[in-house]
C-alpha atoms as a PDB file:
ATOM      1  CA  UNK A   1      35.104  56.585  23.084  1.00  0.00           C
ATOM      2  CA  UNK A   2      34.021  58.283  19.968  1.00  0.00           C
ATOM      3  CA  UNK A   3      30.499  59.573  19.714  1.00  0.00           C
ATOM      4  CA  UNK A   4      27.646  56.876  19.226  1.00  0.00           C
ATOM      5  CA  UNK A   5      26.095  57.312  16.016  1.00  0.00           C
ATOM      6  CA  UNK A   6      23.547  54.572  16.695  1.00  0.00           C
ATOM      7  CA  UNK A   7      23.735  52.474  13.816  1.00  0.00           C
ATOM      8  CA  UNK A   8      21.814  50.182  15.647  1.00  0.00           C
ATOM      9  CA  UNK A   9      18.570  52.324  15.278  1.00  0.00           C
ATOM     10  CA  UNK A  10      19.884  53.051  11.847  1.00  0.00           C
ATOM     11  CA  UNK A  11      19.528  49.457  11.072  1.00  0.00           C
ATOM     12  CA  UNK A  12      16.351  48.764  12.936  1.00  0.00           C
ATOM     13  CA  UNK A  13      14.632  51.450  10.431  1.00  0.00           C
ATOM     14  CA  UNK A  14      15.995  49.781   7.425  1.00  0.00           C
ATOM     15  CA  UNK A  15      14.944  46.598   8.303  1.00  0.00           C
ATOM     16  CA  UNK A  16      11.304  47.778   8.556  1.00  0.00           C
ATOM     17  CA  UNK A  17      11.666  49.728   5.018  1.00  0.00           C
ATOM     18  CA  UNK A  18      12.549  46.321   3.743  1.00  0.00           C
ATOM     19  CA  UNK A  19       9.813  44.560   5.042  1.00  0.00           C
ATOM     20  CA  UNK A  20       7.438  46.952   3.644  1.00  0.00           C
ATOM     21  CA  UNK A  21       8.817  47.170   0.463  1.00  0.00           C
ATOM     22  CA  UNK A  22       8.695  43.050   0.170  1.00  0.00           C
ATOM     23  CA  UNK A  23       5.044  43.144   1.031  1.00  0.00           C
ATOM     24  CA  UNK A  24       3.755  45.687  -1.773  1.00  0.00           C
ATOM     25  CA  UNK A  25       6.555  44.591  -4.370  1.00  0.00           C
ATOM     26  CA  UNK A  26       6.840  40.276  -3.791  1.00  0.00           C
ATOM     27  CA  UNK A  27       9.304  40.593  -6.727  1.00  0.00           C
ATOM     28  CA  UNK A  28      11.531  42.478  -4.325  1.00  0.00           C
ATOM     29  CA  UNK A  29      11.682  39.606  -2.240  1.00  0.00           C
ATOM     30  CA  UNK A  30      12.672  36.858  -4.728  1.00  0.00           C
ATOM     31  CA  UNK A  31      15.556  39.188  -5.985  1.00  0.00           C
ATOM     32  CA  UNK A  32      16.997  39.544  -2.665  1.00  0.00           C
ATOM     33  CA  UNK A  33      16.530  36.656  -0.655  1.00  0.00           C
ATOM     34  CA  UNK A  34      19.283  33.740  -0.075  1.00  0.00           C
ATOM     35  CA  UNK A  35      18.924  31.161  -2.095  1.00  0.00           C
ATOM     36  CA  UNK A  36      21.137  28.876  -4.852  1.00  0.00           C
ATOM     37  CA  UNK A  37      21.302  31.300  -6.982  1.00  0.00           C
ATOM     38  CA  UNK A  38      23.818  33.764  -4.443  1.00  0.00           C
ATOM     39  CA  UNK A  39      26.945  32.156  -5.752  1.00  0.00           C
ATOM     40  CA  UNK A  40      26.494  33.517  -9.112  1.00  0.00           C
ATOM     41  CA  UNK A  41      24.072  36.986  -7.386  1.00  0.00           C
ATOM     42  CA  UNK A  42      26.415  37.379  -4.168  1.00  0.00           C
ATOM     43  CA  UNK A  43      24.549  40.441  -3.623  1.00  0.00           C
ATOM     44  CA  UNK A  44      21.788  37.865  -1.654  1.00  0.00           C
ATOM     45  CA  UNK A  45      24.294  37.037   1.149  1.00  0.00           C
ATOM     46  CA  UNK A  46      23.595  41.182   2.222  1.00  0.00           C
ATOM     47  CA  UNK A  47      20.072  41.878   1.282  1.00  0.00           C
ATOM     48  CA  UNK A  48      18.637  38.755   2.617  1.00  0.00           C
ATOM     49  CA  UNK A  49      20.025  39.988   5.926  1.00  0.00           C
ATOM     50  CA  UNK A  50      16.961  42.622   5.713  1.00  0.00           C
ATOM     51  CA  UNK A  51      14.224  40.894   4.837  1.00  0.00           C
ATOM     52  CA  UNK A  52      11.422  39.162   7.051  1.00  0.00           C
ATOM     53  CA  UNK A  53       8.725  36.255   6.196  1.00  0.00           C
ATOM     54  CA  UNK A  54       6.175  37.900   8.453  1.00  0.00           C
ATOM     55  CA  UNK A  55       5.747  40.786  11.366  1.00  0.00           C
ATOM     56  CA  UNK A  56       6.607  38.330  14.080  1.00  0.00           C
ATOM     57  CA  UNK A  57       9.283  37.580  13.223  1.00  0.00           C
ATOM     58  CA  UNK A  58      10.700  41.419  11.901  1.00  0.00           C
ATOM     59  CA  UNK A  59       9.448  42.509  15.614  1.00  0.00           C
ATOM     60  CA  UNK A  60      11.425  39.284  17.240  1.00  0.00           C
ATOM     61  CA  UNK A  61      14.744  40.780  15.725  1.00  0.00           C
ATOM     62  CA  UNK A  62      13.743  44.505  15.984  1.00  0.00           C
ATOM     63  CA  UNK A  63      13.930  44.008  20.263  1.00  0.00           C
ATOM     64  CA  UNK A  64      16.818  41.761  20.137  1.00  0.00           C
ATOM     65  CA  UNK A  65      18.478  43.886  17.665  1.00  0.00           C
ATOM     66  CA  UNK A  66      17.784  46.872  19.775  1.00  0.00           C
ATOM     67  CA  UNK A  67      19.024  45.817  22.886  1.00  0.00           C
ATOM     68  CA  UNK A  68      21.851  44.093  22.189  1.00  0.00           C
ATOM     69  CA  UNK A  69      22.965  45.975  19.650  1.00  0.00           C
ATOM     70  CA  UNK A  70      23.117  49.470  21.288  1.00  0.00           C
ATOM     71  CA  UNK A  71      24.834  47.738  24.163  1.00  0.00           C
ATOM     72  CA  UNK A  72      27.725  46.508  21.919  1.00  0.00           C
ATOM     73  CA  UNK A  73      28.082  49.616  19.880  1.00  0.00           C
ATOM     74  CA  UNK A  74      28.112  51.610  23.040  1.00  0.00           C
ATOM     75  CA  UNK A  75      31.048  49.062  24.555  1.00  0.00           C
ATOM     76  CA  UNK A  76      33.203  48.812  21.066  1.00  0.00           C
ATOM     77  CA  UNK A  77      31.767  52.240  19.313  1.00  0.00           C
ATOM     78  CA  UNK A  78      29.498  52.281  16.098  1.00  0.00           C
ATOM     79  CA  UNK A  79      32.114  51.378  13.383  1.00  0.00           C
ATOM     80  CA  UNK A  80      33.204  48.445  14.931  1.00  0.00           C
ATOM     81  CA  UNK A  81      29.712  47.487  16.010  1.00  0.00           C
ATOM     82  CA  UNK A  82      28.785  47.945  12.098  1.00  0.00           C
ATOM     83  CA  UNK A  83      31.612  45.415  11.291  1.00  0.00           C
ATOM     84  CA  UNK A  84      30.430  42.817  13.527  1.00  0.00           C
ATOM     85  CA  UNK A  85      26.760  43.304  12.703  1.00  0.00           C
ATOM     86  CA  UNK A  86      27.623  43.032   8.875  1.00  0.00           C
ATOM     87  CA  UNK A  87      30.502  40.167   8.696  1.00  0.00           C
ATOM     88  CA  UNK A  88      28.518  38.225  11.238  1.00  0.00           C
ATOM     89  CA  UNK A  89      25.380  38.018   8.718  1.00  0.00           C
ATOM     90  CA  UNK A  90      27.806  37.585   5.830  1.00  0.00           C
ATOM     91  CA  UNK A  91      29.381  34.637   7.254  1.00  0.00           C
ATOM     92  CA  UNK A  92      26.698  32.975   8.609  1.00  0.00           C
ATOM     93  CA  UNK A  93      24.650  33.394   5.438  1.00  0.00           C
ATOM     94  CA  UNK A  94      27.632  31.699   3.707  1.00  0.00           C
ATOM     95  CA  UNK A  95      27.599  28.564   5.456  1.00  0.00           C
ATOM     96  CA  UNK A  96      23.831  28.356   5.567  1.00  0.00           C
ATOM     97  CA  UNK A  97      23.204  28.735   2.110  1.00  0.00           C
ATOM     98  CA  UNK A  98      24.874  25.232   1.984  1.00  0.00           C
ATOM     99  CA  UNK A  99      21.954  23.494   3.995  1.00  0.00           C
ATOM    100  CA  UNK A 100      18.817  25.431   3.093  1.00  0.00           C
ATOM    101  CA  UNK A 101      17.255  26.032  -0.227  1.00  0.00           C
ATOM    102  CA  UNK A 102      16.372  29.595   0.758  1.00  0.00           C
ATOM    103  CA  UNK A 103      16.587  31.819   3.659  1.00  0.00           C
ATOM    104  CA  UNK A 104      16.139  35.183   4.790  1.00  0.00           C
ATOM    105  CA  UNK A 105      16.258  37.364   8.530  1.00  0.00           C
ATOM    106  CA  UNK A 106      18.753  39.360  10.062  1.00  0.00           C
ATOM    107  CA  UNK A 107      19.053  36.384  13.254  1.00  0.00           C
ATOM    108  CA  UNK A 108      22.599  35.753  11.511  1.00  0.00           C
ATOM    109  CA  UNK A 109      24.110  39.242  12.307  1.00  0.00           C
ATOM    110  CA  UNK A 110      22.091  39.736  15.376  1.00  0.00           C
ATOM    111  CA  UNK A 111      22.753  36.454  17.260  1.00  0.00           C
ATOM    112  CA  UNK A 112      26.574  37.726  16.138  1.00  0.00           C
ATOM    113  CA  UNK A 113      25.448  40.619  18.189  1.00  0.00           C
ATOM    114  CA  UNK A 114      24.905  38.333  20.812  1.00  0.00           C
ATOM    115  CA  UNK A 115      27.899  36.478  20.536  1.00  0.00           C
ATOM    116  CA  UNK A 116      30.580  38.973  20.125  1.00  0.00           C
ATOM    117  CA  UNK A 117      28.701  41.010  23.918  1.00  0.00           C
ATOM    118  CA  UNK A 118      28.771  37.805  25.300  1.00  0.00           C
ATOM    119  CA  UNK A 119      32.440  37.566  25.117  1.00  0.00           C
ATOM    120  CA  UNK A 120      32.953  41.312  25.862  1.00  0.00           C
ATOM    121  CA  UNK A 121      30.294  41.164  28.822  1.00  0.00           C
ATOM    122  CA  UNK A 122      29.653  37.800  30.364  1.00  0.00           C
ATOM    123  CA  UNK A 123      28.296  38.828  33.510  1.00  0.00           C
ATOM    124  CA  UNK A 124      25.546  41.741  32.036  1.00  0.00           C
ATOM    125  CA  UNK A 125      22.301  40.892  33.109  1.00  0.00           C
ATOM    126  CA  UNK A 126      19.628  40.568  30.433  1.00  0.00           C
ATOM    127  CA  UNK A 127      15.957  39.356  30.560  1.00  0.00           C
ATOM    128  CA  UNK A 128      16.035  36.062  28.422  1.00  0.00           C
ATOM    129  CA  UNK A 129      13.508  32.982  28.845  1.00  0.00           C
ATOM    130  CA  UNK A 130      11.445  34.964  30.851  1.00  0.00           C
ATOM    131  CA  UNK A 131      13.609  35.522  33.552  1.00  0.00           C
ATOM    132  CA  UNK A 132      17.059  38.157  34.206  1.00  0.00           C
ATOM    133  CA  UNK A 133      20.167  36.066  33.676  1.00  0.00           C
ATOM    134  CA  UNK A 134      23.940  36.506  33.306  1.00  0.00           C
ATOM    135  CA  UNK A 135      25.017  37.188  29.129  1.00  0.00           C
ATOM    136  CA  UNK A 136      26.669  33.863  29.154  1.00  0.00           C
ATOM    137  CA  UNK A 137      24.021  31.649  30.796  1.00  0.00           C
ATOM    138  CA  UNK A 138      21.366  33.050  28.188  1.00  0.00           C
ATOM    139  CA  UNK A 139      23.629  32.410  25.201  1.00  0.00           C
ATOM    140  CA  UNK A 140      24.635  29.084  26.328  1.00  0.00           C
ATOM    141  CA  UNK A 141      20.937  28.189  26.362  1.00  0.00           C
ATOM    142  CA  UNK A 142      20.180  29.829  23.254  1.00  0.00           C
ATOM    143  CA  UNK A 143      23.526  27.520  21.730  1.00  0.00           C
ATOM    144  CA  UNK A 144      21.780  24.549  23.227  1.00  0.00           C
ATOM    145  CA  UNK A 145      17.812  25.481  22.065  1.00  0.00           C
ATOM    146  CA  UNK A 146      19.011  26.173  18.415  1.00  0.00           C
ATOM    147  CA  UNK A 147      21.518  22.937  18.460  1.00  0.00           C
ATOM    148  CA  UNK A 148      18.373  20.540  19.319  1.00  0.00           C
ATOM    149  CA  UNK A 149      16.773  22.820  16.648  1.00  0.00           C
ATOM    150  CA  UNK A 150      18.673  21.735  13.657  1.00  0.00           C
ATOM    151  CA  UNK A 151      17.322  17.940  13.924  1.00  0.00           C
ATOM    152  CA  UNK A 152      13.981  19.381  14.915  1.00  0.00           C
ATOM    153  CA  UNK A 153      12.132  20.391  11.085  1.00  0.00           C
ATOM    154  CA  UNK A 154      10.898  24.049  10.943  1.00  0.00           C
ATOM    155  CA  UNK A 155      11.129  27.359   9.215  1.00  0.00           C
ATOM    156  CA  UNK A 156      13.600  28.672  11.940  1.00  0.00           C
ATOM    157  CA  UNK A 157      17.624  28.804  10.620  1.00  0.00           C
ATOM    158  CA  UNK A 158      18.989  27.533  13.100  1.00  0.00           C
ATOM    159  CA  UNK A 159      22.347  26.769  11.700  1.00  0.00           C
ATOM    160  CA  UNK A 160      22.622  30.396  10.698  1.00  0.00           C
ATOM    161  CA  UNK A 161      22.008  31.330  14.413  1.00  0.00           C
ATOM    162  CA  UNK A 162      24.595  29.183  15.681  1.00  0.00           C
ATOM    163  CA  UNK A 163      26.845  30.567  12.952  1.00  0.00           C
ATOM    164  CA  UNK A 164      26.193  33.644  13.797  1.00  0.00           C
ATOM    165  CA  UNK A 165      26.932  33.720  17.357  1.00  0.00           C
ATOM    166  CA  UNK A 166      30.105  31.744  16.879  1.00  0.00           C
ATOM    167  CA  UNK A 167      31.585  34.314  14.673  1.00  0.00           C
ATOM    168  CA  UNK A 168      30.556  37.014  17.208  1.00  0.00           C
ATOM    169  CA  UNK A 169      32.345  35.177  19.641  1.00  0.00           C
ATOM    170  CA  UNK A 170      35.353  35.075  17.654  1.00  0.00           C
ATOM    171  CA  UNK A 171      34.945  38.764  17.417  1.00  0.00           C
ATOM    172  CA  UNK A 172      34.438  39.374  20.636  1.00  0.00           C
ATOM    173  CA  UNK A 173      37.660  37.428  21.309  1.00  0.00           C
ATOM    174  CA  UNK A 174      39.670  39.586  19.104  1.00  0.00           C
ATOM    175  CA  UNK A 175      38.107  42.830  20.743  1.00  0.00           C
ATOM    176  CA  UNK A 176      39.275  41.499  24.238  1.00  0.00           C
ATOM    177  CA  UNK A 177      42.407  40.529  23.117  1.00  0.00           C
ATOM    178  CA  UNK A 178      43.253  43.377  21.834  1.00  0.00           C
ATOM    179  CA  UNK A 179      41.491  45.733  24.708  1.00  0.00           C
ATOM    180  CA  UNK A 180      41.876  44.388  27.668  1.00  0.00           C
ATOM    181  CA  UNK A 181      40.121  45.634  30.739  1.00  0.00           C
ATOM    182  CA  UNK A 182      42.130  47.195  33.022  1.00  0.00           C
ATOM    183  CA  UNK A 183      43.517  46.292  36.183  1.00  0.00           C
ATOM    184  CA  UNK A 184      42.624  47.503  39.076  1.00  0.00           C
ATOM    185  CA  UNK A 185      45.142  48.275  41.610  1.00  0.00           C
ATOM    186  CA  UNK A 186      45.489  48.063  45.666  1.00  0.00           C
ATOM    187  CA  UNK A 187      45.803  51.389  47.244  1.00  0.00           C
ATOM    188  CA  UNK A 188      48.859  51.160  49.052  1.00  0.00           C
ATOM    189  CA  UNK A 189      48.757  53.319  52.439  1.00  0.00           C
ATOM    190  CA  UNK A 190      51.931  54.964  53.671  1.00  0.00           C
ATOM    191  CA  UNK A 191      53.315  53.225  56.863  1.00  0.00           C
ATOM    192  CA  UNK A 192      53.641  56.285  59.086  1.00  0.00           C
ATOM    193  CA  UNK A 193      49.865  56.719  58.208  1.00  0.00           C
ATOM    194  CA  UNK A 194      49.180  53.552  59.591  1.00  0.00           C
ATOM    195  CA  UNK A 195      51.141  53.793  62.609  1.00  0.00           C
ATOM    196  CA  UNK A 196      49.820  57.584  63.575  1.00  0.00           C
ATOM    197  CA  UNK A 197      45.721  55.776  62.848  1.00  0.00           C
ATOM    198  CA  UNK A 198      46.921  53.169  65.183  1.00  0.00           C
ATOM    199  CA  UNK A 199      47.930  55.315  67.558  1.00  0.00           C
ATOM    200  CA  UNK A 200      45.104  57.448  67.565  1.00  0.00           C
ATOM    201  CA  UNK A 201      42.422  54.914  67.514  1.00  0.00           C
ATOM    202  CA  UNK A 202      43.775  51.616  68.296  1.00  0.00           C
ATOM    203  CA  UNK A 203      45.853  52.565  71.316  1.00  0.00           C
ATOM    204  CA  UNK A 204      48.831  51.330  69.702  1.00  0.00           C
ATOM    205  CA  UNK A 205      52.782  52.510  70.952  1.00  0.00           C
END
């Protein structure tokens, strides 16, 4: 495994120099953020990835950024953990752009986060909903919460989330696909071995 380089935290610090450049420059904001206009300035379907409508939400992403991210990069290493992170955002910012008028967060790339561990690592126990649950269980939900979402109005993207996740999980197919985990095998003890422990502690001829 090559050495972490913890893009993760790397991240986590730009996202908070974005958020308080936005709040003492507004025009910053309105030149980034997602919105109509990103077919023509495709630069938005990056830069909105770092930029937050309020604390709450910044400090929201920050812990699930955070955890989940230095879990993956520490499973799949920091380049490839970059790649998700990135691509995930991308994408989902790609087909949301379609169904809001404007959007901004990094939830895109980190639910892709979420999706591409949950692939990777199933059964790792994390503290969701108030309570420790298995990877997949906690994803599943959060699939289910942001699915009701999208017919529920609100300033939350949740068709970005669910984008998101799914092309983590397509990443996280390709990573176990092409790494698989290895198999473990049966130690195999030597038949005169067995007959001499027999004899000695079983009684046996």
């Amino acid at each position: 495994m090559p050495k972490l380089k913890f893009y993760t935290l790397w991240i986590a610090l730009i996202l908070v120099v974005f958020f308080s450049v936005q709040n003492i420059f507004p025009v910053f904001e309105s030149a980034l953020i997602l919105n109509q206009s990103s077919f023509t300035e495709p630069w938005r379907f990056l830069t909105s990835m770092f930029l937050h409508g309020s604390l709450l939400h910044l400090m929201f992403n920050l812990l699930a950024l955070v955890f989940f991210g230095l879990a993956l990069e520490k499973t799949i290493g920091s380049e490839k953990f970059l790649g998700v992170y990135l691509i995930s955002g991308i994408l989902a910012n790609l087909i949301s752009v379609n169904f809001y008028p404007s959007s901004l967060g990094a939830s895109g790339a980190i639910m892709g986060i979420i999706g591409c561990l949950t692939i990777i690592k199933p059964l790792m126990n994390v503290w969701a909903f108030g309570m420790i649950m298995p990877m997949f269980i906690a994803s599943i939900i959060w699939v289910i919460v942001d699915s009701i979402g999208i017919f529920m109005p609100s300033n939350i993207g949740h068709i970005a989330h669910l984008s998101g996740i799914l092309f983590g999980g397509l990443f996280g197919i390709y990573y176990r696909i092409k790494n698989p985990e290895p198999k473990t095998h049966k130690i195999r003890v030597p038949e005169h071995l067995m007959r001499r422990w027999e004899t000695l502690y079983m009684g046996g001829d």
